[in-house]
C-alpha atoms as a PDB file:
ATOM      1  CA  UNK A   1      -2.944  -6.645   4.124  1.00  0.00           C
ATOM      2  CA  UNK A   2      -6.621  -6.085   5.628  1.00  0.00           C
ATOM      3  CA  UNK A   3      -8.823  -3.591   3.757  1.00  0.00           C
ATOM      4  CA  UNK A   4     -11.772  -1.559   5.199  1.00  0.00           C
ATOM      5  CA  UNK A   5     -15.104  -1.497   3.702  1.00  0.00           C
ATOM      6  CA  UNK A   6     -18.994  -0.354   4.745  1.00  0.00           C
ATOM      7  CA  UNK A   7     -17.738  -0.092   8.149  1.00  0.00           C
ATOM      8  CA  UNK A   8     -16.339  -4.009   7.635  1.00  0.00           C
ATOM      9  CA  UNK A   9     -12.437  -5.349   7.931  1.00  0.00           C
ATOM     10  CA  UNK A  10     -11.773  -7.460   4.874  1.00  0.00           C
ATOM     11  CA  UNK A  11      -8.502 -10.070   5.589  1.00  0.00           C
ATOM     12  CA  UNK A  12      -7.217 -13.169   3.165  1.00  0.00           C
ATOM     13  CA  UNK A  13      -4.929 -15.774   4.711  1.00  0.00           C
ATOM     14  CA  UNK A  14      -1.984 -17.221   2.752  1.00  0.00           C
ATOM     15  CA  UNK A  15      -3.859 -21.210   2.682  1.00  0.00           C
ATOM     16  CA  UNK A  16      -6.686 -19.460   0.345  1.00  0.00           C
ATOM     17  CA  UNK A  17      -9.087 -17.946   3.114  1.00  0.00           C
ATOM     18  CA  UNK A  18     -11.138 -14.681   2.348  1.00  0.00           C
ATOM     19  CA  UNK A  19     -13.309 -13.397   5.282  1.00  0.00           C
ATOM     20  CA  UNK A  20     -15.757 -10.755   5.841  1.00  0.00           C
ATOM     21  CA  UNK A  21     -15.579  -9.658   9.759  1.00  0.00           C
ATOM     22  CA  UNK A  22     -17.918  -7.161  11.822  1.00  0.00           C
ATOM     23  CA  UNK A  23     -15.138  -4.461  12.533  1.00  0.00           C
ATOM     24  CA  UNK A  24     -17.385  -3.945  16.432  1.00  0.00           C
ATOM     25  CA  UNK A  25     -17.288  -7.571  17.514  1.00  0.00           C
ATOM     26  CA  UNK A  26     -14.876  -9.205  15.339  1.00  0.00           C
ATOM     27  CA  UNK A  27     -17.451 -12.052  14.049  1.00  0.00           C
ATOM     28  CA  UNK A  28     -17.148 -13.255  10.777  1.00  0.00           C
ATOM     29  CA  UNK A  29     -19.994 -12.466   8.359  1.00  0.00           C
ATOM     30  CA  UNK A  30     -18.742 -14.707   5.362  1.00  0.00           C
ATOM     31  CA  UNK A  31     -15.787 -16.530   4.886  1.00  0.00           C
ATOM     32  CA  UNK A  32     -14.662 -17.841   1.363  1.00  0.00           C
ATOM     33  CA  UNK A  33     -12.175 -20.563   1.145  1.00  0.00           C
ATOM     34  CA  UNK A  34     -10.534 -20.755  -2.571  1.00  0.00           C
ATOM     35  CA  UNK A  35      -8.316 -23.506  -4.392  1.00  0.00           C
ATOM     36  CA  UNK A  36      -4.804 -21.711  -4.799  1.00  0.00           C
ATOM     37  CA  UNK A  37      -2.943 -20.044  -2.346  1.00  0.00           C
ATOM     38  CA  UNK A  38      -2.877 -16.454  -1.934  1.00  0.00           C
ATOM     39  CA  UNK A  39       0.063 -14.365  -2.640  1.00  0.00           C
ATOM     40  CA  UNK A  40      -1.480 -10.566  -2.302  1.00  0.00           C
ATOM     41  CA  UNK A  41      -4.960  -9.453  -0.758  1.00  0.00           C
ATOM     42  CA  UNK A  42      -7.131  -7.574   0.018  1.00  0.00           C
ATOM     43  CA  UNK A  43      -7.992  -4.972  -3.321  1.00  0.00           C
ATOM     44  CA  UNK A  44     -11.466  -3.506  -2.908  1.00  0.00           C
ATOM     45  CA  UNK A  45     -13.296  -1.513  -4.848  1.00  0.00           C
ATOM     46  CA  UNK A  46     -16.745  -1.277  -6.230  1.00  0.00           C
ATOM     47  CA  UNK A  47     -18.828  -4.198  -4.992  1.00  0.00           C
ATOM     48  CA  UNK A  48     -15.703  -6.628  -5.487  1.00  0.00           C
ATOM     49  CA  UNK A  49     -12.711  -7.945  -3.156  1.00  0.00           C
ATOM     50  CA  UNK A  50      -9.480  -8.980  -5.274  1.00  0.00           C
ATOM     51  CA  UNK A  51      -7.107 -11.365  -4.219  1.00  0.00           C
ATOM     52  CA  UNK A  52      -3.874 -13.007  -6.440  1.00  0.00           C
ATOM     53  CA  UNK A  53      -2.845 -16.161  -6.271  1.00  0.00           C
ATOM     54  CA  UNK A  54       1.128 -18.156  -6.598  1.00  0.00           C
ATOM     55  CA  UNK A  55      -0.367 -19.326  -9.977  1.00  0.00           C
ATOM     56  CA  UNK A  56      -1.204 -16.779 -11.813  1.00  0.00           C
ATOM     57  CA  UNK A  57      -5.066 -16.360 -11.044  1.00  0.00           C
ATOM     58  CA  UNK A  58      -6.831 -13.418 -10.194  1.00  0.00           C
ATOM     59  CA  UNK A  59     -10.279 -14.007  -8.229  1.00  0.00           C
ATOM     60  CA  UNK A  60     -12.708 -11.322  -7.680  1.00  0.00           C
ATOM     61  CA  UNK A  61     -15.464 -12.019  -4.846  1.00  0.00           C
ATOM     62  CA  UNK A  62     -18.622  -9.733  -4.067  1.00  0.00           C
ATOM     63  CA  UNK A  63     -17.822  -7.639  -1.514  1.00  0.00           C
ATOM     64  CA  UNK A  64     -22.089  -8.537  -0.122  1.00  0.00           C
ATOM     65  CA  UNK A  65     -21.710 -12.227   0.167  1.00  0.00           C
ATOM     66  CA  UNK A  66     -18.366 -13.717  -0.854  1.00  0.00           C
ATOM     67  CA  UNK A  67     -19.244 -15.505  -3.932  1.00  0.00           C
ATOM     68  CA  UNK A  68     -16.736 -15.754  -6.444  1.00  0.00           C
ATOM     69  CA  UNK A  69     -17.520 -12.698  -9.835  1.00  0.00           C
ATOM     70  CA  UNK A  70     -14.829 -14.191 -11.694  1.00  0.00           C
ATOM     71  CA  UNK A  71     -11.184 -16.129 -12.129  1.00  0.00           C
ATOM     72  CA  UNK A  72      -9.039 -15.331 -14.852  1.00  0.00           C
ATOM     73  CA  UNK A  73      -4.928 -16.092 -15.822  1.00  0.00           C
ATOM     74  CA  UNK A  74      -2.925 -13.266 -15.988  1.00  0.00           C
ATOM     75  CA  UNK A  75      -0.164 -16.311 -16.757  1.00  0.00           C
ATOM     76  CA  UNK A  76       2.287 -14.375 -14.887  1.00  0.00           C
ATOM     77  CA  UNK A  77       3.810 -13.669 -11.113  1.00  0.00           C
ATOM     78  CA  UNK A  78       1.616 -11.167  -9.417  1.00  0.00           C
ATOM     79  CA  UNK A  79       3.832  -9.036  -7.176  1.00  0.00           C
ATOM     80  CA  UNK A  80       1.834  -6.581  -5.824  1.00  0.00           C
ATOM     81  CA  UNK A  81      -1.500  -6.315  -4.221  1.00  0.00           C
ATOM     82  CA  UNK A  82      -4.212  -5.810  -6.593  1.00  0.00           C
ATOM     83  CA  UNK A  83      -6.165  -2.201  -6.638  1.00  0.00           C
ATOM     84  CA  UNK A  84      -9.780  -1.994  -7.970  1.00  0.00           C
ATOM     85  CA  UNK A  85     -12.796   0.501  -8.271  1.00  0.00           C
ATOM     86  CA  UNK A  86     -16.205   0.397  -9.998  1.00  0.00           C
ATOM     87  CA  UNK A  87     -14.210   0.913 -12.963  1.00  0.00           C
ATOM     88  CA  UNK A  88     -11.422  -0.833 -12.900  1.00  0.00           C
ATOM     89  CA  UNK A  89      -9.355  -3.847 -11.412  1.00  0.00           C
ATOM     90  CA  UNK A  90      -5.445  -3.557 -11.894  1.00  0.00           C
ATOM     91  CA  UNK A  91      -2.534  -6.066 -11.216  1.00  0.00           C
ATOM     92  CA  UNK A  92       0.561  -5.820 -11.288  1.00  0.00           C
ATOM     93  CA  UNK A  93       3.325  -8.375 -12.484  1.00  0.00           C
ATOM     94  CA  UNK A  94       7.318  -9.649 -11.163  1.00  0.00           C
ATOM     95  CA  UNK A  95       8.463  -8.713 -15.270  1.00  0.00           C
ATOM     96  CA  UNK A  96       6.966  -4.962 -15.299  1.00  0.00           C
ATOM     97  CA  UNK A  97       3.294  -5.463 -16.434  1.00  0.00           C
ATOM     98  CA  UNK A  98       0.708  -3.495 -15.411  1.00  0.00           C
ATOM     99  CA  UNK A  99      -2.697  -5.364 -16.607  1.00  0.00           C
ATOM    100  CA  UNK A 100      -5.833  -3.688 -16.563  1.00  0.00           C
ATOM    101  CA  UNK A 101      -8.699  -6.162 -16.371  1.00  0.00           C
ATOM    102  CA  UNK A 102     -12.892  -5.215 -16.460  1.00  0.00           C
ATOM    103  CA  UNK A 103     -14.346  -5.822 -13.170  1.00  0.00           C
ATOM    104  CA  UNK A 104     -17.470  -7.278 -14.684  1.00  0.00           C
ATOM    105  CA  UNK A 105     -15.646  -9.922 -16.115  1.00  0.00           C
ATOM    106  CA  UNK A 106     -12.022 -10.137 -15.872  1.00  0.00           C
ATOM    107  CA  UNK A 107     -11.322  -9.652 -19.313  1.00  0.00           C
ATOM    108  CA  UNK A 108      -8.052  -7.314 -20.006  1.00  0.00           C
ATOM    109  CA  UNK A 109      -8.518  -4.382 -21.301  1.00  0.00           C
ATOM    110  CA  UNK A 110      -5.315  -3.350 -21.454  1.00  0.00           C
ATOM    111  CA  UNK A 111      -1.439  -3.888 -20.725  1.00  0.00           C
ATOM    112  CA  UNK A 112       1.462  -1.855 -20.065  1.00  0.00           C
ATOM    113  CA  UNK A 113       5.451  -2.654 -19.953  1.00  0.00           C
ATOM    114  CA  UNK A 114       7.615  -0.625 -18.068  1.00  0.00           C
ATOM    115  CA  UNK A 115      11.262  -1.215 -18.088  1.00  0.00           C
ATOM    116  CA  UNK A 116      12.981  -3.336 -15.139  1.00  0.00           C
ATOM    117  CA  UNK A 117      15.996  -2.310 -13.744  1.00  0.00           C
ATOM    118  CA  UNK A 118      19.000  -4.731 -13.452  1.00  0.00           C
ATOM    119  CA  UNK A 119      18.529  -5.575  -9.866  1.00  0.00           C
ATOM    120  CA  UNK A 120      14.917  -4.449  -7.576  1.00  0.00           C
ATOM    121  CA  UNK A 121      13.239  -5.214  -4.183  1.00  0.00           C
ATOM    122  CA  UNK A 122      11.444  -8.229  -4.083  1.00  0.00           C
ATOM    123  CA  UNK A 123       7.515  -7.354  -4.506  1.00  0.00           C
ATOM    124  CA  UNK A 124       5.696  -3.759  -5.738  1.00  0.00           C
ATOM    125  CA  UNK A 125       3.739  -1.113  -4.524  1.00  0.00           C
ATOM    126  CA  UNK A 126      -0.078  -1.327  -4.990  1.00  0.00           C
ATOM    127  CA  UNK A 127      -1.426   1.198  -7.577  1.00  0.00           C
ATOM    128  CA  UNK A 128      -3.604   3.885  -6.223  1.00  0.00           C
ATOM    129  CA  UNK A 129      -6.857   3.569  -8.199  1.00  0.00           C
ATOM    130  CA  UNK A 130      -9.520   6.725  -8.856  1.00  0.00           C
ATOM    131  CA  UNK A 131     -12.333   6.758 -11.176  1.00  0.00           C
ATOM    132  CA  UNK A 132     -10.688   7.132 -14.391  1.00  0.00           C
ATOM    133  CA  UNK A 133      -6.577   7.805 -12.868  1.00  0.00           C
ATOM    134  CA  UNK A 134      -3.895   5.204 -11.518  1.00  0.00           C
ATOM    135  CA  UNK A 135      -0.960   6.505  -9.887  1.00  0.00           C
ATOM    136  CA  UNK A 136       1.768   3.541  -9.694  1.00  0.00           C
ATOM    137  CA  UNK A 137       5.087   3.630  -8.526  1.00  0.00           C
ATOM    138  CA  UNK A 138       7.351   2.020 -10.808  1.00  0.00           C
ATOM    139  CA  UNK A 139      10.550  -0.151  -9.873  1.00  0.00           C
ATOM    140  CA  UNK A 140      12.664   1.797 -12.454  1.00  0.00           C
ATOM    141  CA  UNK A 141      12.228   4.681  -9.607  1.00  0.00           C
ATOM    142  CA  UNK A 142       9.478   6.373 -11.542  1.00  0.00           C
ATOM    143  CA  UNK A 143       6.065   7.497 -10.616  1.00  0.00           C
ATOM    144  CA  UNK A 144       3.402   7.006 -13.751  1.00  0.00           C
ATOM    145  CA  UNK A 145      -0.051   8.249 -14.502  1.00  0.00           C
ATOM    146  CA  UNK A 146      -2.361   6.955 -16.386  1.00  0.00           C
ATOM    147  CA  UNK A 147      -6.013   6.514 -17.014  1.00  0.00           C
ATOM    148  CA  UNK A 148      -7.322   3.230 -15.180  1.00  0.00           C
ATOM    149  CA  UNK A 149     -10.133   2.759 -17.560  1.00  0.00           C
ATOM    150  CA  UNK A 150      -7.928   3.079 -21.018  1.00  0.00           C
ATOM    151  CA  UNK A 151      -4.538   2.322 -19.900  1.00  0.00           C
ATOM    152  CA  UNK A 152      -3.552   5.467 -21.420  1.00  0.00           C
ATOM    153  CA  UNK A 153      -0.198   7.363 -20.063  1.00  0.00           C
ATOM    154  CA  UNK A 154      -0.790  10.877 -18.615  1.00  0.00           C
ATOM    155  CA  UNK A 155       3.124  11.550 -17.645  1.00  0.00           C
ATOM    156  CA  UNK A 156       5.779  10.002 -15.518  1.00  0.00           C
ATOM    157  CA  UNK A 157       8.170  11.537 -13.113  1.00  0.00           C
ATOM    158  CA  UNK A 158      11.791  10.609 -11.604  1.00  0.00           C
ATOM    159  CA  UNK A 159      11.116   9.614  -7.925  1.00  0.00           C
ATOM    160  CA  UNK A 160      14.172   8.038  -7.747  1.00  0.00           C
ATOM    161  CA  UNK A 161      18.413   9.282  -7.546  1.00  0.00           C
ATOM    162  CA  UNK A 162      18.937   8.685 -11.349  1.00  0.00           C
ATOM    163  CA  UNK A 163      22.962   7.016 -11.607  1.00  0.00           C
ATOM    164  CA  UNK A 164      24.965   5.149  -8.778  1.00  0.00           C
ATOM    165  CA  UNK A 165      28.226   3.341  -9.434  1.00  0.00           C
ATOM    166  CA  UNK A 166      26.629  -0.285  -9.342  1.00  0.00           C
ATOM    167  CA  UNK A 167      23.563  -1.740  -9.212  1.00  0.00           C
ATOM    168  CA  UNK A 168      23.160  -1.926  -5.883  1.00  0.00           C
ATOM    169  CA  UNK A 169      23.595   1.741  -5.560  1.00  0.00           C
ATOM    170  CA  UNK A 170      21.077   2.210  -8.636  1.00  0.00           C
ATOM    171  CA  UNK A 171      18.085   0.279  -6.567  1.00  0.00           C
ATOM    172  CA  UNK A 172      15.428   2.566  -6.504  1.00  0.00           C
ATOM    173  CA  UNK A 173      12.137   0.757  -6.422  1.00  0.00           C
ATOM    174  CA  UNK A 174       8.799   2.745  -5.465  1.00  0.00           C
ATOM    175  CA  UNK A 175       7.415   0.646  -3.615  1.00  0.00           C
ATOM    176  CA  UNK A 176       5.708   3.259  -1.327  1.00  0.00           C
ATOM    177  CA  UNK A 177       2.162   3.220  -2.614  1.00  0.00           C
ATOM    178  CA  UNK A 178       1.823   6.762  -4.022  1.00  0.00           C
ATOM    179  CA  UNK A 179      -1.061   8.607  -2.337  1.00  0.00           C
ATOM    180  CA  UNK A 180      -3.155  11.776  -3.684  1.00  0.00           C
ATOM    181  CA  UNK A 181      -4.850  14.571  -2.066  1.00  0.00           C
ATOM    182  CA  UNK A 182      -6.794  17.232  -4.108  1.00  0.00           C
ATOM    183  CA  UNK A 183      -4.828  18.258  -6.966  1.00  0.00           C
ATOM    184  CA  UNK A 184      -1.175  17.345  -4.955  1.00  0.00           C
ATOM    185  CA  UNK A 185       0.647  13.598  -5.626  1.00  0.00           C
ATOM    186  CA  UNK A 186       2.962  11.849  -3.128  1.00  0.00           C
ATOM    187  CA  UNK A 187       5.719   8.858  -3.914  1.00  0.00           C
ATOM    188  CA  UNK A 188       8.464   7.934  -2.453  1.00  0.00           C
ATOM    189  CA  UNK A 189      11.909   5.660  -3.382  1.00  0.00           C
ATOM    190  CA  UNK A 190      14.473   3.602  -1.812  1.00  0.00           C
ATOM    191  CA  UNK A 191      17.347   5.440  -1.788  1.00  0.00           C
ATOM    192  CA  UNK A 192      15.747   8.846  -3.413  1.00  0.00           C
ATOM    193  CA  UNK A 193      13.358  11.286  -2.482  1.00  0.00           C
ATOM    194  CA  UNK A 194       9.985  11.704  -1.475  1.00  0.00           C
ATOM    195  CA  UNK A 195       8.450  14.174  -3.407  1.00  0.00           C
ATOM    196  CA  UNK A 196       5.379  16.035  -4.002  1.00  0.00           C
ATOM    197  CA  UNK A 197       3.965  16.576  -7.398  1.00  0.00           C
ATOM    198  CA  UNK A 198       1.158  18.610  -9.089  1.00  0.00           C
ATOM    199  CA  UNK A 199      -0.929  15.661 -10.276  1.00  0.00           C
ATOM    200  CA  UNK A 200      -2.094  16.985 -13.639  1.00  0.00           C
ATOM    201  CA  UNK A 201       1.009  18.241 -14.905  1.00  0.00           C
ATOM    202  CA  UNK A 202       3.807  15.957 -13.200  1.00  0.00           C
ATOM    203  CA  UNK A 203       5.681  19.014 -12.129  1.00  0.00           C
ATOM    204  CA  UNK A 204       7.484  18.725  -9.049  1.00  0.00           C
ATOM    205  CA  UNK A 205       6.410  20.640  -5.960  1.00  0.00           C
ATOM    206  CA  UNK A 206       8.843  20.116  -3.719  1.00  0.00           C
ATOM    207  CA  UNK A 207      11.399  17.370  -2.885  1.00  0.00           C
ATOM    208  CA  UNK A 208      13.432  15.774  -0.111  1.00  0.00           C
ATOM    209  CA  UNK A 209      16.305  13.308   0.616  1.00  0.00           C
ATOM    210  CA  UNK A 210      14.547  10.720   2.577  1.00  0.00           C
ATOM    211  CA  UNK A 211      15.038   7.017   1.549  1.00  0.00           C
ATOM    212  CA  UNK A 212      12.216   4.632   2.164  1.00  0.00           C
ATOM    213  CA  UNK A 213      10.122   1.187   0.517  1.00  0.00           C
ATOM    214  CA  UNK A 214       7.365   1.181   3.048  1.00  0.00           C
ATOM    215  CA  UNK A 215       4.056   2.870   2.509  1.00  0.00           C
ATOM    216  CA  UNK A 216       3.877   6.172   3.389  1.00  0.00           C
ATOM    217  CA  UNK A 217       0.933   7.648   5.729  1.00  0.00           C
ATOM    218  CA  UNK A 218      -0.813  11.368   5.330  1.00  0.00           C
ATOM    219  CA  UNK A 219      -1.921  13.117   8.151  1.00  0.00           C
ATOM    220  CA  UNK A 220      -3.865  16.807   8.062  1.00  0.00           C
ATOM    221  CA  UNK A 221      -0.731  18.442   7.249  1.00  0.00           C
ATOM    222  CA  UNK A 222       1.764  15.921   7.678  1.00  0.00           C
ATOM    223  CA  UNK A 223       3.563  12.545   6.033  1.00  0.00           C
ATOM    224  CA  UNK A 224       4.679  10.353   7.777  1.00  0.00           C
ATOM    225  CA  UNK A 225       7.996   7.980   6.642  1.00  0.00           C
ATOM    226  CA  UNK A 226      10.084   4.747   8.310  1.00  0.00           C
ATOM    227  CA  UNK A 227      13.012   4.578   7.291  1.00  0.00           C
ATOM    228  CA  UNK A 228      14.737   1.197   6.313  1.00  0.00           C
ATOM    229  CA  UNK A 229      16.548   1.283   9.973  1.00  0.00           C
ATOM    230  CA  UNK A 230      13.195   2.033  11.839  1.00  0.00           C
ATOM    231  CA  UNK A 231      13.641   5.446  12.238  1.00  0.00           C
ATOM    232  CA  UNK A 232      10.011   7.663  11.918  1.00  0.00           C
ATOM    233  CA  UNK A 233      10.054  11.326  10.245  1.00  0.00           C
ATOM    234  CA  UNK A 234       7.729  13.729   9.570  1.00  0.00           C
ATOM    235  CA  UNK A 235       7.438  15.725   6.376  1.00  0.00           C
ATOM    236  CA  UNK A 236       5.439  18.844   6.057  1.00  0.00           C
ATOM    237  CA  UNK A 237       2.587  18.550   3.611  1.00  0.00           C
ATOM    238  CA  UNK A 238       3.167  21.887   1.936  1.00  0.00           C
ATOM    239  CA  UNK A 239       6.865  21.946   1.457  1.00  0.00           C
ATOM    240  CA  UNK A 240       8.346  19.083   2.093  1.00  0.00           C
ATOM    241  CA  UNK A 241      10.536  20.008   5.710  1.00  0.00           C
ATOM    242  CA  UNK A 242      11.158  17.426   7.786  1.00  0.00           C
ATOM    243  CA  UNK A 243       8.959  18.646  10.635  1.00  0.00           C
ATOM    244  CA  UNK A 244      10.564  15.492  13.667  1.00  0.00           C
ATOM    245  CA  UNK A 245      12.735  12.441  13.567  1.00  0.00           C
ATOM    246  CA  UNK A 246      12.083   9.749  15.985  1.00  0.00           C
ATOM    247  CA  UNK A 247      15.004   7.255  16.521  1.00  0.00           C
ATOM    248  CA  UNK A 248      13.753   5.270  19.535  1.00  0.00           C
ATOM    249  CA  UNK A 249      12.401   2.585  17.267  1.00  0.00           C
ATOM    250  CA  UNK A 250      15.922   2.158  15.050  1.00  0.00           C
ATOM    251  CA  UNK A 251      16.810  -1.879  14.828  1.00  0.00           C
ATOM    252  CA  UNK A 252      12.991  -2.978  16.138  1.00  0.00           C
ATOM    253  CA  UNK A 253      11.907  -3.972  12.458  1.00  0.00           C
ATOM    254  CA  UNK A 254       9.148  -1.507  12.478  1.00  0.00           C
ATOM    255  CA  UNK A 255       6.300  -1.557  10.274  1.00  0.00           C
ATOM    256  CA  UNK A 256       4.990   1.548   7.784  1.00  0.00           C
ATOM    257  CA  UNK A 257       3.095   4.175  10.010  1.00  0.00           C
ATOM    258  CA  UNK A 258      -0.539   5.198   9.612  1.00  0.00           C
ATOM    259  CA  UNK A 259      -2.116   8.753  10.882  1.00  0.00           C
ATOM    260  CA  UNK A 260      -5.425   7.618  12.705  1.00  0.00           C
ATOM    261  CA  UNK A 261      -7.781  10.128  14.541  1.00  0.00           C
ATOM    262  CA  UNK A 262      -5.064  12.523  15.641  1.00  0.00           C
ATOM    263  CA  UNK A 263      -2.128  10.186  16.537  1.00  0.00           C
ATOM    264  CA  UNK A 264       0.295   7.728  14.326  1.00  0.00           C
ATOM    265  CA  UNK A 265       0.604   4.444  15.174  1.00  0.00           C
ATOM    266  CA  UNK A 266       3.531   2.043  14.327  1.00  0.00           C
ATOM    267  CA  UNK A 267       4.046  -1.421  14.922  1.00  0.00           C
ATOM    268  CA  UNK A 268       7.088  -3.606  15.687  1.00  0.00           C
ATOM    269  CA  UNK A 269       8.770  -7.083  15.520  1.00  0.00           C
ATOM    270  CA  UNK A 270       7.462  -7.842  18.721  1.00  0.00           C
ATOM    271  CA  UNK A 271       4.038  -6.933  17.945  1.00  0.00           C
ATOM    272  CA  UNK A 272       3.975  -3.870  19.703  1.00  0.00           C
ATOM    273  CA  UNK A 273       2.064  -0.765  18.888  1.00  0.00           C
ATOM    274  CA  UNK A 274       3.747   2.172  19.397  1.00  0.00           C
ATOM    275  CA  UNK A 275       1.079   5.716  19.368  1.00  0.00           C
ATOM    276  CA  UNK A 276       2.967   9.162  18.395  1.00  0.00           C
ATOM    277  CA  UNK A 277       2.256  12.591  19.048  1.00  0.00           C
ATOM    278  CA  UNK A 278       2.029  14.049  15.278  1.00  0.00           C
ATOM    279  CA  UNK A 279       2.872  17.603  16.197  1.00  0.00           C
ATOM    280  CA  UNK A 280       6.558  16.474  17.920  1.00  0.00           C
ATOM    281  CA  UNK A 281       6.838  12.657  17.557  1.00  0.00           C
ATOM    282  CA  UNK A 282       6.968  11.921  20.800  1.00  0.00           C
ATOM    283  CA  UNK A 283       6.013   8.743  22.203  1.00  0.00           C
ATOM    284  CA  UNK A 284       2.429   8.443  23.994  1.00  0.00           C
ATOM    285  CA  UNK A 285       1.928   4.897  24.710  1.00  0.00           C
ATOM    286  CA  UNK A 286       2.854   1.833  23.611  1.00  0.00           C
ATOM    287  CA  UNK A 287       0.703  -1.338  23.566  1.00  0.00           C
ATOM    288  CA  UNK A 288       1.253  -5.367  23.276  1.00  0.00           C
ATOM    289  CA  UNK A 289      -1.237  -5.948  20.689  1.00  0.00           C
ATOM    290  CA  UNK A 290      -0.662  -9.366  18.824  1.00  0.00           C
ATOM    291  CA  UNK A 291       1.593 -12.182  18.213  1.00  0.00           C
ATOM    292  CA  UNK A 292       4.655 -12.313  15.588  1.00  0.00           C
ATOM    293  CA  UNK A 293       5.559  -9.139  13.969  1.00  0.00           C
ATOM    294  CA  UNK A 294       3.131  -6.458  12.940  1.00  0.00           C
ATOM    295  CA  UNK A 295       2.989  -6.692   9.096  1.00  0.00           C
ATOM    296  CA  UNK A 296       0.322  -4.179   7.976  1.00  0.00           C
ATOM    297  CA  UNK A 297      -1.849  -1.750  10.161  1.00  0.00           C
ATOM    298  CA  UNK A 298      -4.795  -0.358   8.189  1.00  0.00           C
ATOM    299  CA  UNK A 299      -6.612   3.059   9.437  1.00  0.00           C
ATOM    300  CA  UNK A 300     -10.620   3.425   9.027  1.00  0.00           C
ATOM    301  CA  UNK A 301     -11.499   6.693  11.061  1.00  0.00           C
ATOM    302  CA  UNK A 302     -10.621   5.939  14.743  1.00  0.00           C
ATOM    303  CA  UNK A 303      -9.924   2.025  13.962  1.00  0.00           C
ATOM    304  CA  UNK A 304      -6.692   0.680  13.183  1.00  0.00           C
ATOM    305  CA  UNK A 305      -6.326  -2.960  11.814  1.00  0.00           C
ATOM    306  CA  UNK A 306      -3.434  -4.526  12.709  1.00  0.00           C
ATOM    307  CA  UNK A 307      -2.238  -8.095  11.306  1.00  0.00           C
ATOM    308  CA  UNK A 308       0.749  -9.749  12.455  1.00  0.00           C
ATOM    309  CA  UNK A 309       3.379 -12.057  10.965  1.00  0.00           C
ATOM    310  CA  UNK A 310       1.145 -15.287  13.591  1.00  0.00           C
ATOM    311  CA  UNK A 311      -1.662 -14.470  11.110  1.00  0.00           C
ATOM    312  CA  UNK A 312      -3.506 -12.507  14.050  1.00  0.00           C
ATOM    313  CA  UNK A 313      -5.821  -9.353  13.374  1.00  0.00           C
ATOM    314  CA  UNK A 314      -6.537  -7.018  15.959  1.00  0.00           C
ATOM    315  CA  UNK A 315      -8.788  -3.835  15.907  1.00  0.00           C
ATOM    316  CA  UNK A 316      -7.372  -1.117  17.860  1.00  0.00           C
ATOM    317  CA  UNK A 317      -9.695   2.394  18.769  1.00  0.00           C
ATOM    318  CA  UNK A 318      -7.013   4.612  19.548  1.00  0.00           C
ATOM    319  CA  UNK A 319      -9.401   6.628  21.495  1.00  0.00           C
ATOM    320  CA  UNK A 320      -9.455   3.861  24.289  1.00  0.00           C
END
């Protein structure tokens, strides 16, 4: 997925390509082309853009100039994308680790094995990363916490319907990256809940019924949730009730939503974007943006990257 930083729009391509584009005219100010294909991209944090490869690798680039900071073997299948700061660089891997790794070198710091459930969805959420915190949703249906830095375990918390008669039924992955505003955590699981939590105790806030493996987007007072069958709901921040459902989309193969600059855009198979009113859902315009599906859309302020399934990347201003 495309990552925003210093104003830039950071984008990998799957043959190895790592670019650096001005986000106002769309010109590329470095563009990195690197052995091994790319199976995840773009983590940034600090001065560094992560990218993980189908073998293994890990490559961090400067975020200035492209160059490559380091390479290193985690000797594994990566399977989300990775999430770094100034502090940290973590990856994820397809048999449960969680690797931290020191973004001045690579090196690992420290590794973590969480328990894998008899049958999952292919790929996992990206850890949400603070300065000395990591919030990752697990595919056991748990949300943990930890210290980035250290590795160290805060608490975890059921996201996840605990039971089912098979393992089918059992499948509740978070793959919803979980998000975090002040002192308030938000995950969300296939066929469980999305819940808030108090982030420094792990005691739930509030919970509700709402079954979903995309990322989630927060608005002012709002989430916003697709549903597996394209249907778009808003949650109230503060408790949790399901504020609008919008059904229009249902069977379109509709992408995870993002709350930009006072509306919440959506994208489709068709490589539409759809623009919703946040207060009732409504539809305000749609727009034929790119080529192929729309994959990812990333917000920065007013801007929304979208990239498509043709390997296009358009910058939207919802404002226009």
């Amino acid at each position: 997925m495309p990552a925003f930083a210093g104003g830039d729009v950071f984008v990998a391509s799957r043959d190895g390509n790592v670019m650096r584009l001005d986000a106002e005219s769309g010109s590329t100010i470095w563009r990195k082309k690197l052995d091994s294909p790319i199976s995840f991209a773009v983590g940034l944090g600090g001065n560094l853009a992560v990218v993980g490869h189908d073998n293994g690798n890990v490559t961090a680039l400067s975020v200035a100039d492209g160059q490559t900071a380091w390479t290193v073997s985690v000797q594994r299948q990566i399977s989300a994308v990775p999430a770094a700061v100034s502090e940290a660089v973590v990856i994820r891997t397809s048999d449960g680790r969680i690797i931290g790794l020191d973004p001045a070198s690579g090196e690992q710091r420290w590794l973590l094995e969480t328990e894998l459930p008899g049958l999952t969805i292919q790929g996992d959420s990206m850890p949400l990363l603070g300065q000395d915190y990591m919030l990752v949703g697990l595919s056991n249906g748990k949300l943990m916490v930890g210290n980035s830095v250290t590795g160290r375990l805060f608490w975890e918390a059921d996201i996840g319907v605990i039971g089912g008669r098979n393992d089918i039924e059992r499948i509740n992955d978070v793959d919803s990256t979980p998000m975090i505003r002040g002192t308030t955590a938000y995950a969300a699981a296939y066929q469980g809940y999305v819940k808030a939590l108090s982030i420094n105790s792990g005691d739930t806030l509030w919970q509700t019924e709402y079954s979903t493996r995309l990322p989630m987007a927060l608005g002012p007072n709002r989430l916003f949730v697709t549903s597996e069958l394209g249907e778009v709901a808003a949650l109230e921040a503060v408790d949790g009730t399901i504020a609008w459902r919008q059904e229009i989309f249902r069977g379109h193969g509709m992408s995870s939503p993002v709350s930009v600059d006072g509306r919440v855009l959506i994208g489709d198979a068709e490589g539409r974007l759809h623009s919703l009113d946040p207060l009732s859902g409504d539809l305000v315009d749609t727009r034929n943006i790119v080529s192929g599906a729309v994959l990812a859309i990333v917000e920065n302020g007013r801007l929304g990257a979208v990239l498509s399934s043709e390997g296009e990347l358009a910058l939207v201003d919802v404002r226009n």
